[in-house]
PDB file of N, CA and C in Angstrom:
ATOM      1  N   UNK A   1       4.786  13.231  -2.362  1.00  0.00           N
ATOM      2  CA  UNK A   1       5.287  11.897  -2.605  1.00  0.00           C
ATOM      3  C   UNK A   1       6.171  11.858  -3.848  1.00  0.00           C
ATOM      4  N   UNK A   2       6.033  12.423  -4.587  1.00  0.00           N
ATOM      5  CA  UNK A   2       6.754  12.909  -6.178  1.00  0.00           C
ATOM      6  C   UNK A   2       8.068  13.321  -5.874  1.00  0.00           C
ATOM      7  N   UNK A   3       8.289  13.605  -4.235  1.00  0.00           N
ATOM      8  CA  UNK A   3      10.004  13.832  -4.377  1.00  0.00           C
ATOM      9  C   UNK A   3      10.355  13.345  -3.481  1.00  0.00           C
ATOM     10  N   UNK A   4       9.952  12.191  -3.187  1.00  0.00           N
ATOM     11  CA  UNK A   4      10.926  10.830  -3.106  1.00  0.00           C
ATOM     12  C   UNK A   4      11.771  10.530  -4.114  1.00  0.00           C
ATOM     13  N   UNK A   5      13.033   9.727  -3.178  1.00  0.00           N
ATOM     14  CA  UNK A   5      14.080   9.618  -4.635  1.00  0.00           C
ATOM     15  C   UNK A   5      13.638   8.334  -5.530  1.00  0.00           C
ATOM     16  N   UNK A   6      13.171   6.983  -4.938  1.00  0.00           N
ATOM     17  CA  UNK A   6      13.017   5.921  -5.561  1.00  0.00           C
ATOM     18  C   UNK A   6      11.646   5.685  -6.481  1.00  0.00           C
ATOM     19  N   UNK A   7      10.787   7.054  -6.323  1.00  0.00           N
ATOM     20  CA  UNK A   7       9.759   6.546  -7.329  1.00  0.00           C
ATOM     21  C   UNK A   7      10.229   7.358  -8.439  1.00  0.00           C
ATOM     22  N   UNK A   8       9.999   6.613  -9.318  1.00  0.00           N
ATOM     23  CA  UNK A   8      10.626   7.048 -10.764  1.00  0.00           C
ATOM     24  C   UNK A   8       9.403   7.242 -11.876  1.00  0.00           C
ATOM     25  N   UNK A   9       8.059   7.111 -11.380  1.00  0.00           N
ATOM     26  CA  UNK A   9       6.709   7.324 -12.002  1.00  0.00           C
ATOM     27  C   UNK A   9       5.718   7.491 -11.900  1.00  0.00           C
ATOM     28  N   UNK A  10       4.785   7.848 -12.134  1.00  0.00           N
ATOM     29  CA  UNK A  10       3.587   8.678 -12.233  1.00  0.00           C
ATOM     30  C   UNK A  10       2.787   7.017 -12.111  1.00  0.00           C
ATOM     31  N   UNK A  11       2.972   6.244 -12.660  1.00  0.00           N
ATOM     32  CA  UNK A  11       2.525   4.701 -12.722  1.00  0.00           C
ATOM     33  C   UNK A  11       3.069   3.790 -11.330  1.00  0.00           C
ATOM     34  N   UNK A  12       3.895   3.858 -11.037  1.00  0.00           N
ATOM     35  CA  UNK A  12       4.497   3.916  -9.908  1.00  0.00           C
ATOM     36  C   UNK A  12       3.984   4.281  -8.711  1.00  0.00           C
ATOM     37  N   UNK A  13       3.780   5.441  -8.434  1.00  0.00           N
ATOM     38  CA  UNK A  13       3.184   6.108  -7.415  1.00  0.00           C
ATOM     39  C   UNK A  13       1.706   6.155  -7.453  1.00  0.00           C
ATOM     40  N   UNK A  14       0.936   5.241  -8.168  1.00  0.00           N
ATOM     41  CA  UNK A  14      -0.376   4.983  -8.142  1.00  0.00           C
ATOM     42  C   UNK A  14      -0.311   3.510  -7.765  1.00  0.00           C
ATOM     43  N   UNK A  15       0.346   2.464  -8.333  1.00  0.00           N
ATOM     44  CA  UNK A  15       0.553   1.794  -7.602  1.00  0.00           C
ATOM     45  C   UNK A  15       0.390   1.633  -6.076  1.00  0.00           C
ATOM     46  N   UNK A  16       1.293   2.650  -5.902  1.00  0.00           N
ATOM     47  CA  UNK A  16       1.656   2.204  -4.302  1.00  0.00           C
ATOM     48  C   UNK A  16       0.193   3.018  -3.929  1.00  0.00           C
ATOM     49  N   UNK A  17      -0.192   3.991  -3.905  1.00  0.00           N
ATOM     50  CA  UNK A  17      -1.722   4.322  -3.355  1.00  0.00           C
ATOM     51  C   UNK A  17      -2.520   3.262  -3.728  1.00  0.00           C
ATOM     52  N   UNK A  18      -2.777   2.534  -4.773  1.00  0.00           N
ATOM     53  CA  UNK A  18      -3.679   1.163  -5.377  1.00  0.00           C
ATOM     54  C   UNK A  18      -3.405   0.234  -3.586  1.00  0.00           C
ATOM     55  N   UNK A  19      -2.072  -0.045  -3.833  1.00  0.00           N
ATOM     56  CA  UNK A  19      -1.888  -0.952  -2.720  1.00  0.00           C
ATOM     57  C   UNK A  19      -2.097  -0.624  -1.310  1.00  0.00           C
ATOM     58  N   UNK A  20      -1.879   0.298  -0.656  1.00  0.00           N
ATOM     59  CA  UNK A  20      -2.374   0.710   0.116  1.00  0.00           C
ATOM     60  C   UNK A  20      -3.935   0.868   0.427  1.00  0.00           C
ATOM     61  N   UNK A  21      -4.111   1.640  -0.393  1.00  0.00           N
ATOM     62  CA  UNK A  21      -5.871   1.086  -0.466  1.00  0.00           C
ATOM     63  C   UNK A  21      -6.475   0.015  -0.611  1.00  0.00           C
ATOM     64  N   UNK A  22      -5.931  -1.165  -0.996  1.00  0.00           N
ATOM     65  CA  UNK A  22      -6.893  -2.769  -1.391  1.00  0.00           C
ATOM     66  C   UNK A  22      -5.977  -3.034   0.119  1.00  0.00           C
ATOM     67  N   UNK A  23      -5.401  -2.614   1.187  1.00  0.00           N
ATOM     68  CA  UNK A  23      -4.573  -3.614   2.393  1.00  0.00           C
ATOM     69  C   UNK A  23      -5.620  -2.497   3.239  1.00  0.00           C
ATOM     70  N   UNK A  24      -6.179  -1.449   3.240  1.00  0.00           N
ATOM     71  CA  UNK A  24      -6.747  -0.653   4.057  1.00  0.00           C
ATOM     72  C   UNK A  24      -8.277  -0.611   3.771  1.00  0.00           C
ATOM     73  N   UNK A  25      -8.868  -1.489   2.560  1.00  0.00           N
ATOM     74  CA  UNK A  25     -10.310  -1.785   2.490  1.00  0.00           C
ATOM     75  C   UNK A  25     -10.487  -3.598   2.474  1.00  0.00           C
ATOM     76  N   UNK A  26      -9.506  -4.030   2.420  1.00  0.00           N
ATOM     77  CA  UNK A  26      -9.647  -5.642   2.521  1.00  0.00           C
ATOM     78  C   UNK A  26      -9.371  -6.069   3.960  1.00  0.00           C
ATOM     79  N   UNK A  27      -8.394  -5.517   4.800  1.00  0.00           N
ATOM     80  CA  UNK A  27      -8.878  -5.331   6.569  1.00  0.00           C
ATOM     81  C   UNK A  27      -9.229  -5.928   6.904  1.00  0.00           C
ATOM     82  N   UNK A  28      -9.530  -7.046   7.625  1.00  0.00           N
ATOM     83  CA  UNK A  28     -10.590  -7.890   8.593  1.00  0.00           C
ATOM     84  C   UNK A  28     -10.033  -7.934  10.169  1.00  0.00           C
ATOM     85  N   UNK A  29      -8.356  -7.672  10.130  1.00  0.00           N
ATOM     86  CA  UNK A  29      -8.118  -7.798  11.498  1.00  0.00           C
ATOM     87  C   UNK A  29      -8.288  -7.189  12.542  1.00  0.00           C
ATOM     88  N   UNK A  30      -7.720  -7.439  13.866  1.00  0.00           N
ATOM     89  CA  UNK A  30      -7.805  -6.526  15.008  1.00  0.00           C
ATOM     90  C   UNK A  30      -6.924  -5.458  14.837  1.00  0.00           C
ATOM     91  N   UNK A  31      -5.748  -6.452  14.424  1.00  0.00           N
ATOM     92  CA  UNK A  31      -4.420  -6.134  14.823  1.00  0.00           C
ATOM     93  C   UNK A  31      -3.964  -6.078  13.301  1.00  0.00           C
ATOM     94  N   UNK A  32      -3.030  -4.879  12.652  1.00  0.00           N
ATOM     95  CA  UNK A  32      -2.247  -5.282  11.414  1.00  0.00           C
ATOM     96  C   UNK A  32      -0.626  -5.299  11.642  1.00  0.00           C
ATOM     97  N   UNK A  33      -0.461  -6.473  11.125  1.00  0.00           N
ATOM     98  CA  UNK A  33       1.408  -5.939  10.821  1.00  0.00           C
ATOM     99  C   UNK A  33       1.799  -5.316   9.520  1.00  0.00           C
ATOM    100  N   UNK A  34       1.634  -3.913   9.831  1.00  0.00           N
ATOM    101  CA  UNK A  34       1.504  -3.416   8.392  1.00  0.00           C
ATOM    102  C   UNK A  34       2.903  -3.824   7.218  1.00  0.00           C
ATOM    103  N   UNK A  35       4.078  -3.845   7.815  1.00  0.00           N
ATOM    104  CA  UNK A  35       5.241  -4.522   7.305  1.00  0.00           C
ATOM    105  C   UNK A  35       4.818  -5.484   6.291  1.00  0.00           C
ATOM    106  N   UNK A  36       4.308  -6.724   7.153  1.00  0.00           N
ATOM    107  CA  UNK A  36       3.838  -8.406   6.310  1.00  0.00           C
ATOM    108  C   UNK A  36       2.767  -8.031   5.270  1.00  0.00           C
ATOM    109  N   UNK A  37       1.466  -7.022   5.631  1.00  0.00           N
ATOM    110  CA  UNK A  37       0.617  -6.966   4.798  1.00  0.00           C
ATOM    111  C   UNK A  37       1.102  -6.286   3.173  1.00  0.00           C
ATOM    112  N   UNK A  38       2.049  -5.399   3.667  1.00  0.00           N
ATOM    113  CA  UNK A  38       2.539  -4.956   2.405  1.00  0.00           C
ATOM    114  C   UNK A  38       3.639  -6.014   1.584  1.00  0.00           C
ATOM    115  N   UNK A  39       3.954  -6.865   2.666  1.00  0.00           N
ATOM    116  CA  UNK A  39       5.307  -7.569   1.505  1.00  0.00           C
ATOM    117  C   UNK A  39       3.855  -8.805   0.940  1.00  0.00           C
ATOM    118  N   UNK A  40       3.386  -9.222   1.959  1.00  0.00           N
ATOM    119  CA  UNK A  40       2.201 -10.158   0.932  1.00  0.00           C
ATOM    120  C   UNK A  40       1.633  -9.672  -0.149  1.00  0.00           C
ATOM    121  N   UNK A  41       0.917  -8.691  -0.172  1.00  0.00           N
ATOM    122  CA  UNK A  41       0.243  -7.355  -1.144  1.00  0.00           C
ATOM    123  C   UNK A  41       1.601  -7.452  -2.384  1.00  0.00           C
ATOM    124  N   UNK A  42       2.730  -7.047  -2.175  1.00  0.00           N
ATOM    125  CA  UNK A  42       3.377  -7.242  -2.980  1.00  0.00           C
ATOM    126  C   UNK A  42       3.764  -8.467  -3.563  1.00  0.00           C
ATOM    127  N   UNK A  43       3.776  -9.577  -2.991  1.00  0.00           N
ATOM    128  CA  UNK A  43       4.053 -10.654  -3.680  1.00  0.00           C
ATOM    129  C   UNK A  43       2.912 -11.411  -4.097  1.00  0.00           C
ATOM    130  N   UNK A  44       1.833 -10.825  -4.127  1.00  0.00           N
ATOM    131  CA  UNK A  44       0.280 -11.513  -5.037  1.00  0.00           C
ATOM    132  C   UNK A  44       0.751 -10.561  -6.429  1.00  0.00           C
ATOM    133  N   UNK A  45       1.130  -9.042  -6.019  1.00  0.00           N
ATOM    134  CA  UNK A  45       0.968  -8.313  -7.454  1.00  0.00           C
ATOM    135  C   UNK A  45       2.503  -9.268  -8.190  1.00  0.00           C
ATOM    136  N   UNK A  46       3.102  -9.264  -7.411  1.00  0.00           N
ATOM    137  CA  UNK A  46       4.208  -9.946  -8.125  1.00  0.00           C
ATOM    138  C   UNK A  46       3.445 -11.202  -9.205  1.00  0.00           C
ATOM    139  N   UNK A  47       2.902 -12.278  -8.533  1.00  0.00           N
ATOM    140  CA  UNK A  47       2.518 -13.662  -9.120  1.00  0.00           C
ATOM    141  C   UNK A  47       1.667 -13.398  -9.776  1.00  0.00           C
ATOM    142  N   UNK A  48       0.365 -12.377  -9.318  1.00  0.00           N
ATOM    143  CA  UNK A  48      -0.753 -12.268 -10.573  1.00  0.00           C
ATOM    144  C   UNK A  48      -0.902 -11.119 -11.108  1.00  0.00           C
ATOM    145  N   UNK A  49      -0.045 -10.315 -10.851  1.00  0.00           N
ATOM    146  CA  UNK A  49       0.036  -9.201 -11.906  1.00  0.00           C
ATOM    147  C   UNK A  49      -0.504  -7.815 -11.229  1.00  0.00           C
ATOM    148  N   UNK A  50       0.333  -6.814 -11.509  1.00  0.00           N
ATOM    149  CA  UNK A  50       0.813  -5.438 -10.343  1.00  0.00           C
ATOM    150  C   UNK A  50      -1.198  -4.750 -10.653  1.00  0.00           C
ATOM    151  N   UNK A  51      -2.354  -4.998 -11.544  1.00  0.00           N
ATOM    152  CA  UNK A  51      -3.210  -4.514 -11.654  1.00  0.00           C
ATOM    153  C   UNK A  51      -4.279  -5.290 -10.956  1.00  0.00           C
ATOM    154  N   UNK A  52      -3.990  -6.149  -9.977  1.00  0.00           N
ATOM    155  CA  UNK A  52      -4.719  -6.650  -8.725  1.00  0.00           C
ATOM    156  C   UNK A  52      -5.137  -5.562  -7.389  1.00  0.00           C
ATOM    157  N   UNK A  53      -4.433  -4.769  -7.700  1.00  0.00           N
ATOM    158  CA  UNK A  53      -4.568  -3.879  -6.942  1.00  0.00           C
ATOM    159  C   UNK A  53      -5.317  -2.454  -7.574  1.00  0.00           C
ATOM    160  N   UNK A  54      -5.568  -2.377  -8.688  1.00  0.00           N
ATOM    161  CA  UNK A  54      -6.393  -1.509  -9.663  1.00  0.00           C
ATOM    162  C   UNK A  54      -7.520  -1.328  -9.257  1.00  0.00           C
ATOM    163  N   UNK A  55      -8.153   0.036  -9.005  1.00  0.00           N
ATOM    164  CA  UNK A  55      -9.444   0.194  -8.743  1.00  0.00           C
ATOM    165  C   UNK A  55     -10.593   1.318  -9.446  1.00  0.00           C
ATOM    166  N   UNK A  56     -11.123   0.521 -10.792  1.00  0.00           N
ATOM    167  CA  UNK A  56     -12.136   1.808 -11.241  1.00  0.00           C
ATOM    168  C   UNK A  56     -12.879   2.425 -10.520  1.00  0.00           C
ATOM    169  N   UNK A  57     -12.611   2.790  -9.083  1.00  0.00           N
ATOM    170  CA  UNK A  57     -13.471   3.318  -8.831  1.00  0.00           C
ATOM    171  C   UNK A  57     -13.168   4.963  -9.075  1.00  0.00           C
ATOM    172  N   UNK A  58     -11.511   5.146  -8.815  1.00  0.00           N
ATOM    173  CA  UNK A  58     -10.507   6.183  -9.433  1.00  0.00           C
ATOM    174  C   UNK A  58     -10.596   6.696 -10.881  1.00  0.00           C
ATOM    175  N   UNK A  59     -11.457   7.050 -11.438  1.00  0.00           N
ATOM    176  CA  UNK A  59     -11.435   7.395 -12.811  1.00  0.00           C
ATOM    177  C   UNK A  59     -10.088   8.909 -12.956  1.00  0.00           C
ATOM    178  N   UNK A  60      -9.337   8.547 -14.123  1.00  0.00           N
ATOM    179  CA  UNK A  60      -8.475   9.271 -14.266  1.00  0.00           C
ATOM    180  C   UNK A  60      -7.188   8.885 -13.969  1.00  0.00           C
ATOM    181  N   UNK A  61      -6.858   7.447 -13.930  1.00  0.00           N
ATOM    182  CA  UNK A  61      -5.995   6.821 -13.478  1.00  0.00           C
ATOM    183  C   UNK A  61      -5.453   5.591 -14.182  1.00  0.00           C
ATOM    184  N   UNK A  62      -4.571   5.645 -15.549  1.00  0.00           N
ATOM    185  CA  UNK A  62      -4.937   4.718 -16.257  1.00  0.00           C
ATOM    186  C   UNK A  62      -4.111   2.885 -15.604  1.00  0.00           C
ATOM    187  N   UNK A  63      -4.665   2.236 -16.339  1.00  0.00           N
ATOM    188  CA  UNK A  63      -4.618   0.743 -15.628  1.00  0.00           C
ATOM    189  C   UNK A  63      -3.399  -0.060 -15.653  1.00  0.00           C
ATOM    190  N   UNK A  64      -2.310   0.800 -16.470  1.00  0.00           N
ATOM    191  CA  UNK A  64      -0.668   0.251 -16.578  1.00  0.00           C
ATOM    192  C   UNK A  64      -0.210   1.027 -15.201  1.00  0.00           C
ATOM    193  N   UNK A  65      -0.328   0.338 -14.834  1.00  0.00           N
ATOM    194  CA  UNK A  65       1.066   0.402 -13.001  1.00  0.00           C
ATOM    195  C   UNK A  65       2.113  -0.867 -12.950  1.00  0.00           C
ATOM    196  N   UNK A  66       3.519   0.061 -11.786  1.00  0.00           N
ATOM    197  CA  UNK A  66       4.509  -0.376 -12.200  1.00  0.00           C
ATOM    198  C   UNK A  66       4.667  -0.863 -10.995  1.00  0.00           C
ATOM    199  N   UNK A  67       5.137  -2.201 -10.805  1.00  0.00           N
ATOM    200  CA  UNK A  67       5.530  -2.730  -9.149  1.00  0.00           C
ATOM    201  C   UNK A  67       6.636  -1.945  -8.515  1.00  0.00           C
ATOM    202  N   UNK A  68       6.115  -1.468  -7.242  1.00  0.00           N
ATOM    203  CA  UNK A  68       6.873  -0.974  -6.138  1.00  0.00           C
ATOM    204  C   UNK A  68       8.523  -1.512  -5.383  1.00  0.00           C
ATOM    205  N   UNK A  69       9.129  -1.409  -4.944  1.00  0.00           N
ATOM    206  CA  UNK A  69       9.238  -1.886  -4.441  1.00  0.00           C
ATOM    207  C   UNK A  69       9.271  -1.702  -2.562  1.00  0.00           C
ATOM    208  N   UNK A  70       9.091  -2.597  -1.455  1.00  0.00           N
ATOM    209  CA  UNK A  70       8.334  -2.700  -0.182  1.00  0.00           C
ATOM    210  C   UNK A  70       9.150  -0.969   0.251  1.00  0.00           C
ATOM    211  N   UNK A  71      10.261  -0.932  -0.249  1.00  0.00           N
ATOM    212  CA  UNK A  71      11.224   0.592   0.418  1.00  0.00           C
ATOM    213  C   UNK A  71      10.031   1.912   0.379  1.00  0.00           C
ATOM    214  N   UNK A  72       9.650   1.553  -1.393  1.00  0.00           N
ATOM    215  CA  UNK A  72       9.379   2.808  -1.764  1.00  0.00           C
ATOM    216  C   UNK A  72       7.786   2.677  -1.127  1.00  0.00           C
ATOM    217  N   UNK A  73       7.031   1.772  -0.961  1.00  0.00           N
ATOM    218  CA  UNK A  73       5.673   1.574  -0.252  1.00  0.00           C
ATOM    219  C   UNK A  73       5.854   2.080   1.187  1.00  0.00           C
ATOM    220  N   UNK A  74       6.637   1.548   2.080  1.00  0.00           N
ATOM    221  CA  UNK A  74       7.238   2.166   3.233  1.00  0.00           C
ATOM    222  C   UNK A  74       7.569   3.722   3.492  1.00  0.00           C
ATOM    223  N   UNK A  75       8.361   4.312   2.452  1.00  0.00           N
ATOM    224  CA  UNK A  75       8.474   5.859   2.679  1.00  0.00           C
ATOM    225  C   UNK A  75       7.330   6.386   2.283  1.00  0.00           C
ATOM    226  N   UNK A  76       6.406   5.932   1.578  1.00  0.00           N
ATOM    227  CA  UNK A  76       5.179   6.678   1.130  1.00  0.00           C
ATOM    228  C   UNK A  76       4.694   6.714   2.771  1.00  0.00           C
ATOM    229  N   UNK A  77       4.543   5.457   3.177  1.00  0.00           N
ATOM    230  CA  UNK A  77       3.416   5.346   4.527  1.00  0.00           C
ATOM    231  C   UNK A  77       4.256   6.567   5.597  1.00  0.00           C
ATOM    232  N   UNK A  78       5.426   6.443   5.617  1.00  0.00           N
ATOM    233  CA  UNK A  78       6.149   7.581   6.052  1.00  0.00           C
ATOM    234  C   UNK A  78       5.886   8.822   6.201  1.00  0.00           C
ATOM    235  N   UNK A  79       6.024   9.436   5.418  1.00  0.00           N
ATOM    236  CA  UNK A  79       5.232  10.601   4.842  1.00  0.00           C
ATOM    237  C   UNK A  79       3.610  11.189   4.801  1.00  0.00           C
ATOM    238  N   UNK A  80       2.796   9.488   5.382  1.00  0.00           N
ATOM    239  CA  UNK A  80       1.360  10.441   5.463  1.00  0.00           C
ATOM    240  C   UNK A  80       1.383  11.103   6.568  1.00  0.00           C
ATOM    241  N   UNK A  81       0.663  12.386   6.398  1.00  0.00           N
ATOM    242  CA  UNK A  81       0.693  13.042   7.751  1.00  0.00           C
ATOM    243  C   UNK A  81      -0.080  12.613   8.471  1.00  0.00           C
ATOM    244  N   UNK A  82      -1.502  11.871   8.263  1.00  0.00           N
ATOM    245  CA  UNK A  82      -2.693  11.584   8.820  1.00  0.00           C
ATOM    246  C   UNK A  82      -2.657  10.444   8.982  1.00  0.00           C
ATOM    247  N   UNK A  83      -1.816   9.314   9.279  1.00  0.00           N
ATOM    248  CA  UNK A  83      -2.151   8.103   9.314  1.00  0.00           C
ATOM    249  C   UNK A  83      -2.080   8.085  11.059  1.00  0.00           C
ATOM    250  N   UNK A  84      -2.876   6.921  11.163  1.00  0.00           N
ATOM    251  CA  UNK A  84      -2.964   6.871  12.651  1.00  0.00           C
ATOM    252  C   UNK A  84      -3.343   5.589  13.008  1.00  0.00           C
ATOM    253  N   UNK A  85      -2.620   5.395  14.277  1.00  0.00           N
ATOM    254  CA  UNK A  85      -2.006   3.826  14.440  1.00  0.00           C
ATOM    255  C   UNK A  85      -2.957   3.845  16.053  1.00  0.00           C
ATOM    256  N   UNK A  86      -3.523   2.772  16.337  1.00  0.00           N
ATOM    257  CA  UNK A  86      -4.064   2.668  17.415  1.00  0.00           C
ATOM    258  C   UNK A  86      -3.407   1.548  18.168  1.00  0.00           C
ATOM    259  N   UNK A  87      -3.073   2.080  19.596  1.00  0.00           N
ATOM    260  CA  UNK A  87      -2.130   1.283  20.436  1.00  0.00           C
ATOM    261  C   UNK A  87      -3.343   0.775  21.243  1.00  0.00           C
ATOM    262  N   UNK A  88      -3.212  -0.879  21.433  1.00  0.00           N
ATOM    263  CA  UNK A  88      -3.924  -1.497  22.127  1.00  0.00           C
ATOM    264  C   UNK A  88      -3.232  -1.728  23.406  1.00  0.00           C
ATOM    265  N   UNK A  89      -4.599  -1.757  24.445  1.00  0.00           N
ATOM    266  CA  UNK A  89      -4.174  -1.773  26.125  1.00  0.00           C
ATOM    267  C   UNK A  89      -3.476  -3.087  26.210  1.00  0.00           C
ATOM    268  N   UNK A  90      -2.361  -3.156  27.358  1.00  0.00           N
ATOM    269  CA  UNK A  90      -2.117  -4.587  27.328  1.00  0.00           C
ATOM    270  C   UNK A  90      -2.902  -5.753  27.673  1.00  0.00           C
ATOM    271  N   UNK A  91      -4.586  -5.456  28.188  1.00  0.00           N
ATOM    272  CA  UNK A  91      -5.125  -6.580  28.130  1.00  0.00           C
ATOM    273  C   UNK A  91      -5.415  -6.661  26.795  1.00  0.00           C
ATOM    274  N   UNK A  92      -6.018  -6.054  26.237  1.00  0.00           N
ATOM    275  CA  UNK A  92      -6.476  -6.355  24.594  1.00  0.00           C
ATOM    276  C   UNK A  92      -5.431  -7.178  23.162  1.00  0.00           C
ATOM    277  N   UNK A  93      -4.550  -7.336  24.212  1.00  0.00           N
ATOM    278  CA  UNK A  93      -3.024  -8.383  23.122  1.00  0.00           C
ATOM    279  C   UNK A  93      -3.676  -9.693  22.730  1.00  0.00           C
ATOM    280  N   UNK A  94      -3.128 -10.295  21.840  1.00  0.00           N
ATOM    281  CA  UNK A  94      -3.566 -11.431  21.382  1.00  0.00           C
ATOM    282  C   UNK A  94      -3.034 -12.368  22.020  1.00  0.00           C
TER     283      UNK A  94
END
């Protein structure tokens, strides 16, 4: 993830794992639009501050992080090799 061109930090790129993780343990739906969840996610850290997404449970990770922006959250998700998306049958649509 470190050689991506748009992350420019070590604070930065914890961020975007912070955020990803509080949209992948806060979850309740069937269905995610992962797109919306990340621009919402980003615009709470925007209004209440980018360490809403901070989690001691990470020791070794200090608590100054730098807001993303949705591009550079996007090529991260890009890049996991293991992420995995479950396609629902067309009866199971909302």
């Amino acid at each position: 993830m470190r050689g991506l061109y748009n992350i420019t930090s070590n604070a930065q790129l914890a961020a975007i794992a912070f955020l990803i993780r509080k949209i992948a343990i806060s979850n309740q739906d069937c269905v995610i639009f992962l797109h919306e969840k990340i621009k919402k996610t980003l615009e709470d850290m925007e209004r209440e501050g980018v360490d809403i997404v901070f989690s001691s449970f990470f020791p070794g990770f200090e608590r100054w992080l730098e807001l993303p922006r949705i591009n550079e959250v996007l090529s991260v998700i890009n890049r996991m090799k293991y992420l995995n998306f479950i396609q629902l049958e067309p009866s199971e649509h909302l």
